[in-house]
C-alpha atoms as a PDB file:
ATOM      1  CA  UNK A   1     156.219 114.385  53.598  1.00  0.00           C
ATOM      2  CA  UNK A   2     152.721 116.041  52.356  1.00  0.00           C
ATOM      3  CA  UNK A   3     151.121 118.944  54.286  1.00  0.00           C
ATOM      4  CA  UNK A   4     148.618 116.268  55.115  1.00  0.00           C
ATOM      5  CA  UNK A   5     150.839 113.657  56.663  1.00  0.00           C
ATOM      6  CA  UNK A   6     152.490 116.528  58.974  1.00  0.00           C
ATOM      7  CA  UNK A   7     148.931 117.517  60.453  1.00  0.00           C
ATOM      8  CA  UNK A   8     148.075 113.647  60.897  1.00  0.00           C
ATOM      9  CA  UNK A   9     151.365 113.455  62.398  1.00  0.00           C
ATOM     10  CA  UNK A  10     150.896 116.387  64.858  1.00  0.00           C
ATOM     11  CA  UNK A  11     147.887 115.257  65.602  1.00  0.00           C
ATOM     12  CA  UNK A  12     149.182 111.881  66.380  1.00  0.00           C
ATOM     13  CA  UNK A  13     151.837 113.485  68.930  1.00  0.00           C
ATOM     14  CA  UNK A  14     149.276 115.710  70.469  1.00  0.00           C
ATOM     15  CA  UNK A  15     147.085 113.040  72.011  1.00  0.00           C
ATOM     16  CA  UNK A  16     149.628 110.951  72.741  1.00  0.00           C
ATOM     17  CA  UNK A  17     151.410 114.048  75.300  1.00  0.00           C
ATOM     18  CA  UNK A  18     147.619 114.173  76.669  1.00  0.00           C
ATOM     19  CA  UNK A  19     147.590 110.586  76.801  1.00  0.00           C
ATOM     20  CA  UNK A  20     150.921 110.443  79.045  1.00  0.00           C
ATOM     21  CA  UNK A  21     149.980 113.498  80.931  1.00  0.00           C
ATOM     22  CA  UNK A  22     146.710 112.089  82.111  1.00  0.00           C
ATOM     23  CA  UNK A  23     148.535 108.779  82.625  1.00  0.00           C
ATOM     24  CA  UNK A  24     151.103 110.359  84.813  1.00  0.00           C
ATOM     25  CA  UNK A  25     148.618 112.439  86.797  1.00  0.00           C
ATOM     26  CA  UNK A  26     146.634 109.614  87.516  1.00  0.00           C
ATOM     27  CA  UNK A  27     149.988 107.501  88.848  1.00  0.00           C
ATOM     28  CA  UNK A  28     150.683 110.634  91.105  1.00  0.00           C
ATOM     29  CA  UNK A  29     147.290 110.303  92.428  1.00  0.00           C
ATOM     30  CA  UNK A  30     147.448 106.615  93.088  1.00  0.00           C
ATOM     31  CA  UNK A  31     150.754 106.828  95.491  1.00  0.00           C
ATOM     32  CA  UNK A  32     148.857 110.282  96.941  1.00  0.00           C
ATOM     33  CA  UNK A  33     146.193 108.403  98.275  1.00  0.00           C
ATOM     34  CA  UNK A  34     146.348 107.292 101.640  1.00  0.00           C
ATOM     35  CA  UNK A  35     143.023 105.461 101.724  1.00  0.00           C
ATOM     36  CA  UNK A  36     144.016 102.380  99.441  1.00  0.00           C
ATOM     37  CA  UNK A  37     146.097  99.416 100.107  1.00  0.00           C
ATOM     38  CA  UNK A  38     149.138  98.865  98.177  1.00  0.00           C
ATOM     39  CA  UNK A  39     147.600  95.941  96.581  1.00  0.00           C
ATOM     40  CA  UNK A  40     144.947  98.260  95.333  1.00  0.00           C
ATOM     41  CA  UNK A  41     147.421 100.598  93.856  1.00  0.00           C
ATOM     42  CA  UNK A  42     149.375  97.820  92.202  1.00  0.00           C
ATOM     43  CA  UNK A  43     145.941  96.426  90.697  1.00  0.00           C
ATOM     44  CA  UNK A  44     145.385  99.667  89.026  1.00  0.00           C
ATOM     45  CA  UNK A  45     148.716 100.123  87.817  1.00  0.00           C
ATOM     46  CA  UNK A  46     148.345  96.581  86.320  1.00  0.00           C
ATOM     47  CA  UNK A  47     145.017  97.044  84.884  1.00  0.00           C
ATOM     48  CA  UNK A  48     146.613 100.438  83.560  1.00  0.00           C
ATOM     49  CA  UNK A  49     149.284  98.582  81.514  1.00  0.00           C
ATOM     50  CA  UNK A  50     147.382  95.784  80.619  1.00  0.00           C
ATOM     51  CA  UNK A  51     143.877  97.756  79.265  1.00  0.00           C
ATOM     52  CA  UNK A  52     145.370 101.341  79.392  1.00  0.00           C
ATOM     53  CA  UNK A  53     142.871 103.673  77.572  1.00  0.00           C
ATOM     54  CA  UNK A  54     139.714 101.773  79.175  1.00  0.00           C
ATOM     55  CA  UNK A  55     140.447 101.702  82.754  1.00  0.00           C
ATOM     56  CA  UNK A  56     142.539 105.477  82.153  1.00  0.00           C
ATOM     57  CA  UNK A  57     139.183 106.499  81.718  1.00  0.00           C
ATOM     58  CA  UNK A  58     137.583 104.514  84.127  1.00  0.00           C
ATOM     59  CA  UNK A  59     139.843 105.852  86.842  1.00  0.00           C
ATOM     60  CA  UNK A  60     139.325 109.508  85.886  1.00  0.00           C
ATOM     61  CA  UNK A  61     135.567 109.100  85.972  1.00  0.00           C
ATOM     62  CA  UNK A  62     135.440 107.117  88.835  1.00  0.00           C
ATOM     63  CA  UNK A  63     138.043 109.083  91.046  1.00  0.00           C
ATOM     64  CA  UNK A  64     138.386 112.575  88.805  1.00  0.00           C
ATOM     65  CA  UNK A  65     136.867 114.492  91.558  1.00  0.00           C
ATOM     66  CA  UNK A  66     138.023 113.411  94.590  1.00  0.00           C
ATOM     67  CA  UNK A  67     141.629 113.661  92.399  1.00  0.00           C
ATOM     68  CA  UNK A  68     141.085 117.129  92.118  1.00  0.00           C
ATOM     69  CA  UNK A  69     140.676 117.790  96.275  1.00  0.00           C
ATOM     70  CA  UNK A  70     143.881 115.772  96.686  1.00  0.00           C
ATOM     71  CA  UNK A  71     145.312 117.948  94.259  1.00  0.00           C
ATOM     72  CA  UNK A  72     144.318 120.998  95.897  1.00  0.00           C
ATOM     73  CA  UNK A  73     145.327 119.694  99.308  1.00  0.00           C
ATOM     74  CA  UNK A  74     148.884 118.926  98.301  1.00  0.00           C
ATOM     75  CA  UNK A  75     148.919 122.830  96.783  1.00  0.00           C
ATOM     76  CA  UNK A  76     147.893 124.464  99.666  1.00  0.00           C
ATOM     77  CA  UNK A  77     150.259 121.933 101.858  1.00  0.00           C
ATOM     78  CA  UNK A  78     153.049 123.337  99.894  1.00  0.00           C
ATOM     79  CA  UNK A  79     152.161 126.770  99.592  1.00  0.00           C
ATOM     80  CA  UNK A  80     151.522 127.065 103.746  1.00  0.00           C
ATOM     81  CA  UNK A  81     154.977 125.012 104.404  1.00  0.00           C
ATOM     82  CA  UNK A  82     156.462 127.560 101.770  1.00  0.00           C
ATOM     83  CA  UNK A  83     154.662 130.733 104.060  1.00  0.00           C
ATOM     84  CA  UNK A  84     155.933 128.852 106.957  1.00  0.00           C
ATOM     85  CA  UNK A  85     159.970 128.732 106.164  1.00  0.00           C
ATOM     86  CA  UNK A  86     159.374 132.237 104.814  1.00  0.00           C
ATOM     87  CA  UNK A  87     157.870 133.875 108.153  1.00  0.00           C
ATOM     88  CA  UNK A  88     161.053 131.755 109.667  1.00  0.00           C
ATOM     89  CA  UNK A  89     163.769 132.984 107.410  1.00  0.00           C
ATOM     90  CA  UNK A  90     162.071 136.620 107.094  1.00  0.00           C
ATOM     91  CA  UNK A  91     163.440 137.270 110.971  1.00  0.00           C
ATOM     92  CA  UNK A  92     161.116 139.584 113.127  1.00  0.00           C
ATOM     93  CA  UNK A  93     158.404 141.946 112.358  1.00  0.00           C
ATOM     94  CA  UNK A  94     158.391 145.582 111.891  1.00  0.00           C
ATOM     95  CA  UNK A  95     157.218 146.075 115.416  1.00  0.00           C
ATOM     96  CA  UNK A  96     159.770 143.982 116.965  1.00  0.00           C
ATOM     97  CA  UNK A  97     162.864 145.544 114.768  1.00  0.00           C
ATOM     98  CA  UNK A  98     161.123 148.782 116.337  1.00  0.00           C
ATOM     99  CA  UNK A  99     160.542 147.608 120.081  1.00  0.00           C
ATOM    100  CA  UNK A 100     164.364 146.110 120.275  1.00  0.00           C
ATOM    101  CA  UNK A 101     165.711 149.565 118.633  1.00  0.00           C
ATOM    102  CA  UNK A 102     163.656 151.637 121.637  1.00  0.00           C
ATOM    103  CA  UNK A 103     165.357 148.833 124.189  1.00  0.00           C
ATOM    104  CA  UNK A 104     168.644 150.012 122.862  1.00  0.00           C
ATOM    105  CA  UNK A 105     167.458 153.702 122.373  1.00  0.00           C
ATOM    106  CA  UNK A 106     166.269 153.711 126.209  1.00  0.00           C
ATOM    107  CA  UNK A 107     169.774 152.135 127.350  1.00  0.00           C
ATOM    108  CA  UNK A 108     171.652 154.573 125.634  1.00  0.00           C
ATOM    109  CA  UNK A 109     173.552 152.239 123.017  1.00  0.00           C
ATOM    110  CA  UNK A 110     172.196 153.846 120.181  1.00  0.00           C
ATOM    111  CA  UNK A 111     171.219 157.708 119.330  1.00  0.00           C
ATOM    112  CA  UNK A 112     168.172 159.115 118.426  1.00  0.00           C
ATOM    113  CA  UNK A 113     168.979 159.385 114.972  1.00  0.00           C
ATOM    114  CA  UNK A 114     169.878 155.800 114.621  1.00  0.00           C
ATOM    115  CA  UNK A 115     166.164 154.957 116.500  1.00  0.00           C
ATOM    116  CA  UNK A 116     164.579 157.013 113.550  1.00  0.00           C
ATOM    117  CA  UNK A 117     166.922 155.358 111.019  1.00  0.00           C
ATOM    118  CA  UNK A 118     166.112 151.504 112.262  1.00  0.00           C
ATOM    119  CA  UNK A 119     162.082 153.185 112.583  1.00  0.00           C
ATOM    120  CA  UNK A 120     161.894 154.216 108.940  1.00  0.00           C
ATOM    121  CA  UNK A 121     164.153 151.148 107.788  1.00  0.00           C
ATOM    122  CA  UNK A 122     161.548 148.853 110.076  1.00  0.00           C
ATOM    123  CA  UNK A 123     158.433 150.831 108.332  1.00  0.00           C
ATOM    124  CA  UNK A 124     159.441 150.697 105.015  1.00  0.00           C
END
C-alpha cells in the first residue's frame, strides 16, 4: 500500500466515524423527543435508511437546534439527579453533625473534648 492510498484510506474512515456519529446522535434525538408520534419517528428512521446522507442532513438542519436544547436538558437532568443522590448519600450538614454533637454534649454522653473533636471533624 502507497503513502497515498493510506491517506485516502484514513480519510475514507474518518468521515465515515462522523457519518455514524451524526447518525447515531440524530437516532438518540428521535426516541428523546416527546413531541412526535411514533409513526413520525419510524418515518424518519425509514427515510434515514432509505436516502441516508440527504435527509441526515435534512434532519440536522431542520431540527439541529432544537437538538441541541434537548441535549442540554437531558445534561442538566442528569447532572441535578446526580446532585440529588449525592446530597442523599452525603448524610447531614456540617451544622447538623454540630447541633446533634451539642444535644449529646448538653446531656452529658459525650465530653467536651469529643464536642471539639466532632466540631473540627464537622468544619473541616
Amino acid at each position: 500500500m502507497e503513502f497515498g492510498q493510506f491517506l485516502w484510506s484514513l480519510l475514507i474512515i474518518f468521515f465515515m466515524i462522523m457519518y455514524f456519529m451524526i447518525l447515531f446522535s440524530v437516532i438518540i434525538d428521535l426516541f428523546r423527543r416527546h413531541d412526535t408520534s411514533g409513526w413520525v419517528k419510524a418515518a424518519w428512521i425509514v427515510v434515514l435508511l432509505i436516502v441516508p446522507f440527504i435527509s441526515l442532513l435534512i434532519y440536522v438542519i431542520i431540527y439541529g437546534q432544537s437538538m441541541g436544547k434537548r441535549q442540554m436538558t437531558a445534561a442538566m437532568e442528569a447532572r441535578q439527579e446526580t446532585n440529588d443522590y449525592i446530597r442523599s448519600v452525603a448524610g447531614t450538614s456540617a451544622s447538623d453533625q454540630i447541633a446533634q454533637a451539642h444535644k449529646l454534649l448538653d446531656a452529658g454522653a459525650i465530653t467536651q473534648e469529643e464536642f471539639n473533636k466532632i466540631k473540627t471533624k464537622a468544619l473541616a
